[in-house]
N, C-alpha and C. Protein backbone atom coordinates (compact mmCIF):
# COMPACT_ATOMS: atom_id res chain seq x y z
N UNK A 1 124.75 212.36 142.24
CA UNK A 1 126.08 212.71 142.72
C UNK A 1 126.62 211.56 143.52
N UNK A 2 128.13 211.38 143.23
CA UNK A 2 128.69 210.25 144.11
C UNK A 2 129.22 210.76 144.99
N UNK A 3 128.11 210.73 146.27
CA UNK A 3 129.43 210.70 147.62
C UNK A 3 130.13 210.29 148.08
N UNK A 4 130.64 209.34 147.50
CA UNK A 4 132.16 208.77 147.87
C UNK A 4 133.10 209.57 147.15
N UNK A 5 132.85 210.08 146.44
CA UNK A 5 133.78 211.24 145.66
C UNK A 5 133.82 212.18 146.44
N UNK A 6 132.79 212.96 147.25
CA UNK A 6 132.52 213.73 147.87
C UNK A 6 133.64 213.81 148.89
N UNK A 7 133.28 212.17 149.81
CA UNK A 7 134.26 211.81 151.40
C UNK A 7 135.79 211.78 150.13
N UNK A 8 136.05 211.21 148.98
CA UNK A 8 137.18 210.96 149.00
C UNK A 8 137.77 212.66 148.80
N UNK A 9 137.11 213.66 148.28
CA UNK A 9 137.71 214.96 148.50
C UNK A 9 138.24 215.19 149.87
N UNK A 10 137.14 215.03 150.99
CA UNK A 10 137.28 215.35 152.03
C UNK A 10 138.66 215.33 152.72
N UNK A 11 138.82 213.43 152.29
CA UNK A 11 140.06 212.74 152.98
C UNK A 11 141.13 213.17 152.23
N UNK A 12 141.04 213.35 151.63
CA UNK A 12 142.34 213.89 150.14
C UNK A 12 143.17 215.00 151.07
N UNK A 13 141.99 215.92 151.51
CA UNK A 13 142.00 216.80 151.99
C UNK A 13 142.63 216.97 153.54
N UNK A 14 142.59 215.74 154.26
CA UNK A 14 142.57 215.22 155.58
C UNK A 14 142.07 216.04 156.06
N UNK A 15 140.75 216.45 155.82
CA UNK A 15 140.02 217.16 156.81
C UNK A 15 138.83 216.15 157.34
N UNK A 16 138.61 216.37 158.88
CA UNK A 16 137.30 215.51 159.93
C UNK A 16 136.01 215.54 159.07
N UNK A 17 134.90 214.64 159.11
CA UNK A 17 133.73 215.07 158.82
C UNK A 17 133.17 216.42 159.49
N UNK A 18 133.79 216.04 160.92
CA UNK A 18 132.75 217.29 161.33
C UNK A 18 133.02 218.28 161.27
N UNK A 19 134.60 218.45 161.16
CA UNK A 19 135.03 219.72 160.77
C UNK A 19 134.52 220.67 159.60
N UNK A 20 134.46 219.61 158.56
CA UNK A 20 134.10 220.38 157.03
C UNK A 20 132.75 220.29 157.50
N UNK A 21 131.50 219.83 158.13
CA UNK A 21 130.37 220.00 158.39
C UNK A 21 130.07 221.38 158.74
N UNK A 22 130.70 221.29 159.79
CA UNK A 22 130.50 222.86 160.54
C UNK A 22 131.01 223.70 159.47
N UNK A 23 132.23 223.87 159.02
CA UNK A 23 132.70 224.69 157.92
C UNK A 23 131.90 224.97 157.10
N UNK A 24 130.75 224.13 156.23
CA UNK A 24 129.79 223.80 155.02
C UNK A 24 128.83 224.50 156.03
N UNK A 25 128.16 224.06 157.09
CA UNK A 25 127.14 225.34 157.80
C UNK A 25 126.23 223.56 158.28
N UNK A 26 126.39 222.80 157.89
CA UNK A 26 125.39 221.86 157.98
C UNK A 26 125.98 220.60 159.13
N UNK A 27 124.79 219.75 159.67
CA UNK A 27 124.98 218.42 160.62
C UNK A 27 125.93 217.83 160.11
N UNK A 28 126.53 217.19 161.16
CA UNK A 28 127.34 216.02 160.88
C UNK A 28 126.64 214.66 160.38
N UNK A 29 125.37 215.01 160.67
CA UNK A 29 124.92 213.41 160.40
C UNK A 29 124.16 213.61 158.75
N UNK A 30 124.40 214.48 158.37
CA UNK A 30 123.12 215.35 156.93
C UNK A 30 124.73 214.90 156.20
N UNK A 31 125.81 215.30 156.66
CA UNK A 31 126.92 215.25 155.58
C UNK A 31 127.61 213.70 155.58
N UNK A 32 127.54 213.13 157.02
CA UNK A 32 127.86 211.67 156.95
C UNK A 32 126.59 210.72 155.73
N UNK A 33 125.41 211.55 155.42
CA UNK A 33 124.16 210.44 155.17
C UNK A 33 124.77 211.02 153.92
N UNK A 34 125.16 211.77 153.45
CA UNK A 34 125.83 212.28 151.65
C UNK A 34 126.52 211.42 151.73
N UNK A 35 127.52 211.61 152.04
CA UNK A 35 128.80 210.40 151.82
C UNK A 35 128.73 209.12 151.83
N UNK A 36 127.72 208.45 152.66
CA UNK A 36 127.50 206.92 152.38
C UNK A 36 126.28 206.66 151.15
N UNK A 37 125.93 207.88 150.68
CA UNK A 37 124.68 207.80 149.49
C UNK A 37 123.02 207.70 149.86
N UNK A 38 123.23 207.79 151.38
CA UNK A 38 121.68 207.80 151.45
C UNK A 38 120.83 208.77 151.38
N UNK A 39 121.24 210.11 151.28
CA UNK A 39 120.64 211.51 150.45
C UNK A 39 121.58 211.96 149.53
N UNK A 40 120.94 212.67 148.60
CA UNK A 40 121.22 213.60 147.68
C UNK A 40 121.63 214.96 147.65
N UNK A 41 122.98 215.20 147.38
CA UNK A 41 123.13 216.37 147.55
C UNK A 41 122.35 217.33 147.01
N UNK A 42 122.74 218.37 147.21
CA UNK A 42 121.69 219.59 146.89
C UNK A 42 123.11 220.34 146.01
N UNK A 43 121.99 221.15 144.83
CA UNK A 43 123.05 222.11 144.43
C UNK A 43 124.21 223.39 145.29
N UNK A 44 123.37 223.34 146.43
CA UNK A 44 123.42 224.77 147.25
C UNK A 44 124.94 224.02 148.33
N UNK A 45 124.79 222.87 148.06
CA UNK A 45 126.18 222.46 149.09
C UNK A 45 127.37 221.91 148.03
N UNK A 46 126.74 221.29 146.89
CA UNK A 46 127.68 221.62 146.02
C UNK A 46 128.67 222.57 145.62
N UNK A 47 127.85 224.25 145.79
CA UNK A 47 128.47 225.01 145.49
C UNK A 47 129.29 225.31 147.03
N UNK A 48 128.50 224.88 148.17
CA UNK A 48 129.88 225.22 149.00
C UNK A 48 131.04 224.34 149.02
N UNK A 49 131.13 223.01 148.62
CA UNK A 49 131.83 222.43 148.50
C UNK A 49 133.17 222.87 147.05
N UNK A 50 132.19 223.47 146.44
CA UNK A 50 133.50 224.25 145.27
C UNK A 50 133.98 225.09 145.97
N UNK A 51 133.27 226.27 146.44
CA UNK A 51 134.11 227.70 147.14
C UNK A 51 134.83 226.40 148.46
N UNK A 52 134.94 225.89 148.99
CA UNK A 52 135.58 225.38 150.05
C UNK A 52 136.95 225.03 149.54
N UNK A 53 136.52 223.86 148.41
CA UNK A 53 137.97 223.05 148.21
C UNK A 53 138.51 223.95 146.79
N UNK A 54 137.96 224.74 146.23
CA UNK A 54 138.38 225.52 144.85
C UNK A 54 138.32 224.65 144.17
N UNK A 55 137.32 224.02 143.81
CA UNK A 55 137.29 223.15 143.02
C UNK A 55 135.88 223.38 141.87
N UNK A 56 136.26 223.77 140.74
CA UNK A 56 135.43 224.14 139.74
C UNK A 56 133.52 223.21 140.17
N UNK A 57 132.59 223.51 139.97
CA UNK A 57 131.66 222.96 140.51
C UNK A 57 131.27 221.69 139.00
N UNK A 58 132.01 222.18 137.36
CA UNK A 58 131.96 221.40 136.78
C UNK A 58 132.80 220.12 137.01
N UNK A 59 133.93 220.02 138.09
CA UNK A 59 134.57 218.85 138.02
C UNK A 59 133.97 218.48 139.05
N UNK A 60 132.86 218.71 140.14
CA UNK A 60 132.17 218.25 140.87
C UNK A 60 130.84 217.12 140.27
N UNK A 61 130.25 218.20 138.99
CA UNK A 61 129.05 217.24 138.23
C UNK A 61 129.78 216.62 137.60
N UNK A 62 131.22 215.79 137.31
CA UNK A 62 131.15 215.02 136.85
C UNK A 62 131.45 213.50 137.25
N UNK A 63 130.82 213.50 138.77
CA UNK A 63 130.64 212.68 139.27
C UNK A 63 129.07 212.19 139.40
N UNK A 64 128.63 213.15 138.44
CA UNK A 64 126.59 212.98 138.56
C UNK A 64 126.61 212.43 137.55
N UNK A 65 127.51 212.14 136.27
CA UNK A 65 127.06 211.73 134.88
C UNK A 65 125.68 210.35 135.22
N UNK A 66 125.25 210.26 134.42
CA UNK A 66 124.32 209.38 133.83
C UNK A 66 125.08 207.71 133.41
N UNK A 67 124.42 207.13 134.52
CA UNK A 67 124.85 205.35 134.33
C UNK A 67 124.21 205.72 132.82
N UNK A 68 122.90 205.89 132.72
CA UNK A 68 122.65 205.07 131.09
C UNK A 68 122.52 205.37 129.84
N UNK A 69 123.58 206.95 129.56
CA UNK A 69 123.87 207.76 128.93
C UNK A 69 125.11 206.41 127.96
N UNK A 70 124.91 205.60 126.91
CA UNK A 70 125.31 205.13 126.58
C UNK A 70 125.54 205.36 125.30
N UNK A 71 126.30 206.99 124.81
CA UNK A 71 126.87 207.51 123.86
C UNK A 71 128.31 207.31 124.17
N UNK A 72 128.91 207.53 123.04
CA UNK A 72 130.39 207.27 123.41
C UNK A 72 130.86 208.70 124.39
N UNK A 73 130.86 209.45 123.96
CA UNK A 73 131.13 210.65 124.90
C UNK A 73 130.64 210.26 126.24
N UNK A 74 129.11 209.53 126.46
CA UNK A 74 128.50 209.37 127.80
C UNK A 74 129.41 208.32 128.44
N UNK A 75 130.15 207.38 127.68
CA UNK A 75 130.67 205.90 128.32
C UNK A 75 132.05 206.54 128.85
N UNK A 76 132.79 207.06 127.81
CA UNK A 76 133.67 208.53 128.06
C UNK A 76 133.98 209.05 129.34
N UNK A 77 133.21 209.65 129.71
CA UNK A 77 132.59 211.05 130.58
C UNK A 77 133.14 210.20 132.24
N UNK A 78 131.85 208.80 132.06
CA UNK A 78 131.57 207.96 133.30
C UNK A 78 132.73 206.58 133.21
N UNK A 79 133.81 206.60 132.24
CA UNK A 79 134.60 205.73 132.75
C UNK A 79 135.94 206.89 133.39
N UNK A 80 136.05 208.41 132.96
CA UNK A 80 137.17 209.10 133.79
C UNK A 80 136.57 209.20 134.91
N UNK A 81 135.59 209.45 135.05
CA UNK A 81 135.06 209.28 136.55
C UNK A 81 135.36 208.23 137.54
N UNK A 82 135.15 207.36 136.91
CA UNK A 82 135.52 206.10 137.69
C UNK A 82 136.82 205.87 137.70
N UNK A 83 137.69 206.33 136.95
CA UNK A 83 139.16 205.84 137.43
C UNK A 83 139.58 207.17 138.00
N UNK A 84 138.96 208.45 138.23
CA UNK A 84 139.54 209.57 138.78
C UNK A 84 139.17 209.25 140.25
N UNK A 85 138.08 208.51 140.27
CA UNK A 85 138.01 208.38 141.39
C UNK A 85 138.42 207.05 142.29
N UNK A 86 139.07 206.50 141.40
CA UNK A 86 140.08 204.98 141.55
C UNK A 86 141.91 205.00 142.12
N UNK A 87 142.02 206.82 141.17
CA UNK A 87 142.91 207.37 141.84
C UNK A 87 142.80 208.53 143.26
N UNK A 88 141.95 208.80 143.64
CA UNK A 88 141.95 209.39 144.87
C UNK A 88 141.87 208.27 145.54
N UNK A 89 140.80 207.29 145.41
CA UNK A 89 140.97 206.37 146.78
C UNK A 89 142.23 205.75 147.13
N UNK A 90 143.18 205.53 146.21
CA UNK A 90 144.30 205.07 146.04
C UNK A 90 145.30 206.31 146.72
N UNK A 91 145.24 207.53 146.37
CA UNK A 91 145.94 208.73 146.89
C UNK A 91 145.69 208.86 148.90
N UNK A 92 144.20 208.41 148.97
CA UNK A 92 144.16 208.50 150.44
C UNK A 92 144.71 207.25 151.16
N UNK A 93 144.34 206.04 150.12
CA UNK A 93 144.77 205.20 151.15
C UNK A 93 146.87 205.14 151.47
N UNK A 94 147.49 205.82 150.56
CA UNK A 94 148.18 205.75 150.38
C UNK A 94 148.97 207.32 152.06
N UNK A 95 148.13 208.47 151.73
CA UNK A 95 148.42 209.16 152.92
C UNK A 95 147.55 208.75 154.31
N UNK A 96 146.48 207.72 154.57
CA UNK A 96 146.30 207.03 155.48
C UNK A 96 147.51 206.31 155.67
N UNK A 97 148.26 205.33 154.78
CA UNK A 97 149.19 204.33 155.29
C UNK A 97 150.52 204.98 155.82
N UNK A 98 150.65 206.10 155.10
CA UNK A 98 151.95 206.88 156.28
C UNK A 98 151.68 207.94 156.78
N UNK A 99 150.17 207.76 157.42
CA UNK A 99 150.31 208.39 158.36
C UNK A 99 149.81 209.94 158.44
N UNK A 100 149.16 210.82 157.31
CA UNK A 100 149.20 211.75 156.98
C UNK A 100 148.29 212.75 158.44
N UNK A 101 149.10 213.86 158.47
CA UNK A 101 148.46 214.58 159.62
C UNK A 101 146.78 214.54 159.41
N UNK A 102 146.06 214.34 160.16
CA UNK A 102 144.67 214.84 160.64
C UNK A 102 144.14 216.45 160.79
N UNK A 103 143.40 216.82 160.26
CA UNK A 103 142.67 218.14 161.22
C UNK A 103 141.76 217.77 161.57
């Protein structure tokens, strides 16, 4: 799973780390170590992360695809990924630059 997909929901979202931490039931520092990639999410926060943001838990795994799934469907799969997630970072930096309210 890519947690930068993860934080870029978050920010999309303009919600705090620690806010959605506490919200999710878990540390601030367990959900900061997701987001920079140094643990692995778990299915069980996955799924709170769907019931949180309503976000289908299949458009969540498809940020888990397989680097070396090198079928066309697999190259497919992991290049919308990468530009879906080319457009959120672009969407936040864009409500970072004017300013977008905080919670």
């Amino acid at each position: 799973m890519n947690g930068q997909a993860l934080k870029l929901i978050r920010q999309y979202h303009n919600i705090k780390q620690g806010h959605l931490a506490s919200d999710l039931g878990v540390s601030n520092s367990y959900l900061s170590e997701i987001e920079t990639g140094k643990k692995e999410v778990t299915i069980e926060l996955l799924n709170k992360y769907s019931k949180f943001f309503n976000i289908p838990m299949s458009s969540l795994m498809l940020f888990s695809e397989n680097l070396e799934d090198n079928t066309i469907s697999g190259r497919f799969r992991l290049s919308f990924a990468s530009k879906l997630k080319q457009i959120m970072e672009w969407v936040v930096a864009k409500d970072d630059h004017f300013g977008a309210k905080k919670l």
